[in-house]
N, C-alpha and C. Protein backbone atom coordinates (compact mmCIF):
# COMPACT_ATOMS: atom_id res chain seq x y z
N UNK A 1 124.42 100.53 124.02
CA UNK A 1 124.78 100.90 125.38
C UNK A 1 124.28 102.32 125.66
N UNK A 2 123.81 102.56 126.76
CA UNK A 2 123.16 103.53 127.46
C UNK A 2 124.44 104.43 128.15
N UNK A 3 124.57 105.89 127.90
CA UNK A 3 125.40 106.33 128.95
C UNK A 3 124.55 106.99 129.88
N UNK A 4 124.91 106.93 131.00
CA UNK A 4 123.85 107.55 131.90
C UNK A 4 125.36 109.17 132.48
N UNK A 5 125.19 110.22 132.48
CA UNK A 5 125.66 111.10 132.94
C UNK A 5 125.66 111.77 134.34
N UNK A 6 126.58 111.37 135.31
CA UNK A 6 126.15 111.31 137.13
C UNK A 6 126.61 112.67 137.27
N UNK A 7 125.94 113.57 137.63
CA UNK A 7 126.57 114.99 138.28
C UNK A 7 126.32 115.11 140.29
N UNK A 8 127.26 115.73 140.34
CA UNK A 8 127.75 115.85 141.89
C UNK A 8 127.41 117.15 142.09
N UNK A 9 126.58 117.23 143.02
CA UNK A 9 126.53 118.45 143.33
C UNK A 9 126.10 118.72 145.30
N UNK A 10 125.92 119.94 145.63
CA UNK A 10 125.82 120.15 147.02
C UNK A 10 124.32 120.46 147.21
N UNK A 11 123.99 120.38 148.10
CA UNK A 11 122.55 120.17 148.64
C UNK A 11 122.45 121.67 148.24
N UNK A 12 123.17 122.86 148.87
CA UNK A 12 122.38 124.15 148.47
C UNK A 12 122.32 124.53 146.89
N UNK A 13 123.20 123.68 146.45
CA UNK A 13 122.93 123.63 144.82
C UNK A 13 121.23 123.99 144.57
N UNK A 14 120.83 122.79 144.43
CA UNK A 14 119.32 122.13 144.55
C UNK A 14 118.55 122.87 145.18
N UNK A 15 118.95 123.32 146.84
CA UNK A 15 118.14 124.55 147.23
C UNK A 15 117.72 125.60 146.51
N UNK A 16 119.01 126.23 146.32
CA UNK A 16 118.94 127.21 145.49
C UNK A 16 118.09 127.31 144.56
N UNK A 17 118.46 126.21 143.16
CA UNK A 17 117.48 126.41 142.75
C UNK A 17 116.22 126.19 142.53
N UNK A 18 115.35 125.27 143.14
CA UNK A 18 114.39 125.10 143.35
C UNK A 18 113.29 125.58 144.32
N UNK A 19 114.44 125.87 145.43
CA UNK A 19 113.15 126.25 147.07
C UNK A 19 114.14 126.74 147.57
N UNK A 20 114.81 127.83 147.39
CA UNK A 20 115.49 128.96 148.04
C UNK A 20 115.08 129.90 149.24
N UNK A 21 113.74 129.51 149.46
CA UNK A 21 112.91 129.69 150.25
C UNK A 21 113.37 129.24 151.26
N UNK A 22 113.62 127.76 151.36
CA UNK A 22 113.97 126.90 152.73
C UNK A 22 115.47 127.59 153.22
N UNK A 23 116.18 127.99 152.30
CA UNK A 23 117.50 128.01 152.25
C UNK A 23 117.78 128.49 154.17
N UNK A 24 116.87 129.25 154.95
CA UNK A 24 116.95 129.56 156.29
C UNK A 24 116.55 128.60 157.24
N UNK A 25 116.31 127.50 156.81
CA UNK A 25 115.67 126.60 157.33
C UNK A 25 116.91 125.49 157.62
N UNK A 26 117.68 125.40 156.68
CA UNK A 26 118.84 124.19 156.67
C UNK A 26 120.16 124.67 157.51
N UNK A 27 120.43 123.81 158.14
CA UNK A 27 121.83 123.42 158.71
C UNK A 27 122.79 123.64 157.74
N UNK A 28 123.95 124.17 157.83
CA UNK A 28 125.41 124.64 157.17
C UNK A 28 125.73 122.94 157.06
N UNK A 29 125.68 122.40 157.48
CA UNK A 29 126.29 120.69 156.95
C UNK A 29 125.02 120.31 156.58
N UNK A 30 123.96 120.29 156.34
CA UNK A 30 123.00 119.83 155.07
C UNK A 30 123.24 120.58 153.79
N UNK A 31 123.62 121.59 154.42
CA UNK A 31 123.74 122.70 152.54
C UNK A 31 124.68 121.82 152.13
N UNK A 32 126.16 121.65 152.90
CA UNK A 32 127.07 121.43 152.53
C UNK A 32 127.22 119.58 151.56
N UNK A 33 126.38 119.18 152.12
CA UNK A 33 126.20 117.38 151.67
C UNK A 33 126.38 117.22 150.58
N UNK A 34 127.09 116.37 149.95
CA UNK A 34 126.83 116.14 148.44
C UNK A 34 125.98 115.08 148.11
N UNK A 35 125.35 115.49 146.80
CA UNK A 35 124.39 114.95 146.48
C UNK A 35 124.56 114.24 144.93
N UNK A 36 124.66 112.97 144.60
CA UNK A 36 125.28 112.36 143.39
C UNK A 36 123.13 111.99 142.52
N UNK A 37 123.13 113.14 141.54
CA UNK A 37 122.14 113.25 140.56
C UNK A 37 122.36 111.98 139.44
N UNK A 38 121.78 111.21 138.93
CA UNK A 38 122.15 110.32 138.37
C UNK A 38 121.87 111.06 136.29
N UNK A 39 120.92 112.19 136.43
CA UNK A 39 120.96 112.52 135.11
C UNK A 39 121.36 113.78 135.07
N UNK A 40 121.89 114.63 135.99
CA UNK A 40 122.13 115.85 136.06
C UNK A 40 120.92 116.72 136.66
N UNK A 41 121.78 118.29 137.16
CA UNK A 41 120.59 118.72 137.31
C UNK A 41 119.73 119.21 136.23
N UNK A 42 119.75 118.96 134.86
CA UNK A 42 118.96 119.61 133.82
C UNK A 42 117.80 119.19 134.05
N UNK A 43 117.71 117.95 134.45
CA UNK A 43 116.79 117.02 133.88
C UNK A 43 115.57 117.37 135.56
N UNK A 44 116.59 117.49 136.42
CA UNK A 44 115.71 117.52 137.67
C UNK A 44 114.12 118.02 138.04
N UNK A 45 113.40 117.76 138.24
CA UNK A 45 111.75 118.08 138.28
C UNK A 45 112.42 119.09 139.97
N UNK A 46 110.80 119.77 139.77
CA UNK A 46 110.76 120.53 141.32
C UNK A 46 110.26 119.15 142.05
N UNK A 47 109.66 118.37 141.68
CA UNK A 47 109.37 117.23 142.81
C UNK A 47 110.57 116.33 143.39
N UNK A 48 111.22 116.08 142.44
CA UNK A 48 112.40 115.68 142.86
C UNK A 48 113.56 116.18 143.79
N UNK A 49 113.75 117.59 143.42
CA UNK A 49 113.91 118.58 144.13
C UNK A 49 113.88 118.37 145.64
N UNK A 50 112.49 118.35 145.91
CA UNK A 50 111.64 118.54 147.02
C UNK A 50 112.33 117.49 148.02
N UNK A 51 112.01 116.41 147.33
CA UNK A 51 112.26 114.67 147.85
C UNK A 51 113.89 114.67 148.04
N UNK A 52 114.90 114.88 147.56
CA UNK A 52 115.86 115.03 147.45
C UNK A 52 116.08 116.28 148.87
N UNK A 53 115.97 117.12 149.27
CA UNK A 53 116.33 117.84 150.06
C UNK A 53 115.46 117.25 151.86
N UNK A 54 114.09 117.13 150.97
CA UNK A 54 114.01 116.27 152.79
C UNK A 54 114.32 114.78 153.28
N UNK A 55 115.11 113.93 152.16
CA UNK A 55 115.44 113.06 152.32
C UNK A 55 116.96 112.94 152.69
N UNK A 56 117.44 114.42 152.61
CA UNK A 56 118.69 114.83 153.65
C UNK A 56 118.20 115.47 154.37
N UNK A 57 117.48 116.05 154.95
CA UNK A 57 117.06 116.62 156.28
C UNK A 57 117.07 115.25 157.27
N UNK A 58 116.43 114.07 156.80
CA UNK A 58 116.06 113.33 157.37
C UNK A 58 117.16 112.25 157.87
N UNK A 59 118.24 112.42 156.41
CA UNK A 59 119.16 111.64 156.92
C UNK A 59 120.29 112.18 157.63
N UNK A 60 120.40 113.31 157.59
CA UNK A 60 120.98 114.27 158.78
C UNK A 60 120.05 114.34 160.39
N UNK A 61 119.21 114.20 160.36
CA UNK A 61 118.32 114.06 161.88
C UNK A 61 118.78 112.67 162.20
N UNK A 62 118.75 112.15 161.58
CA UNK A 62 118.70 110.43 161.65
C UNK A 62 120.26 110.03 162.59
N UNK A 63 121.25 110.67 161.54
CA UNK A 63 122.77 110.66 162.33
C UNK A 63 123.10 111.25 163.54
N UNK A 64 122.10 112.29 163.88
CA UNK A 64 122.30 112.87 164.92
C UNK A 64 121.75 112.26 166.27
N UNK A 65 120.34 111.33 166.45
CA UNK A 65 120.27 110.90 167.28
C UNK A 65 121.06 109.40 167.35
N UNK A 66 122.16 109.04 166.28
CA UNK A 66 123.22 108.08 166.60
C UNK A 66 124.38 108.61 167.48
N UNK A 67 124.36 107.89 168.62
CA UNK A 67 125.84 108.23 169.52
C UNK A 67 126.47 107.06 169.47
């Protein structure tokens, strides 16, 4: 049996450390999002990173033009 180790963490987590750069760029409720890592962040690539933060940008734009 495989354990797989899920860590929870918040979108500015991930900002932070990867592209802290953007960090002026994001909405206070995108920082705030949680984000469920399926191997932790040890393991996390900067590409993943990347994909992971505009794939909440996107799903935060997305909710917003829902009324």
């Amino acid at each position: 049996m495989i354990f797989v180790e899920h860590e929870t963490v918040k979108l500015s987590e991930i900002v932070l450390k990867w592209c802290p750069d953007m960090l002026p760029f994001l909405k206070q409720n995108e920082l705030n999002c949680w984000i469920v890592l399926r191997d932790g962040m040890n393991i996390l690539e900067p590409e993943d990173a990347m994909e992971i933060i505009q794939q909440s940008i996107y799903e935060h734009q997305k909710a917003g033009c829902i009324h």
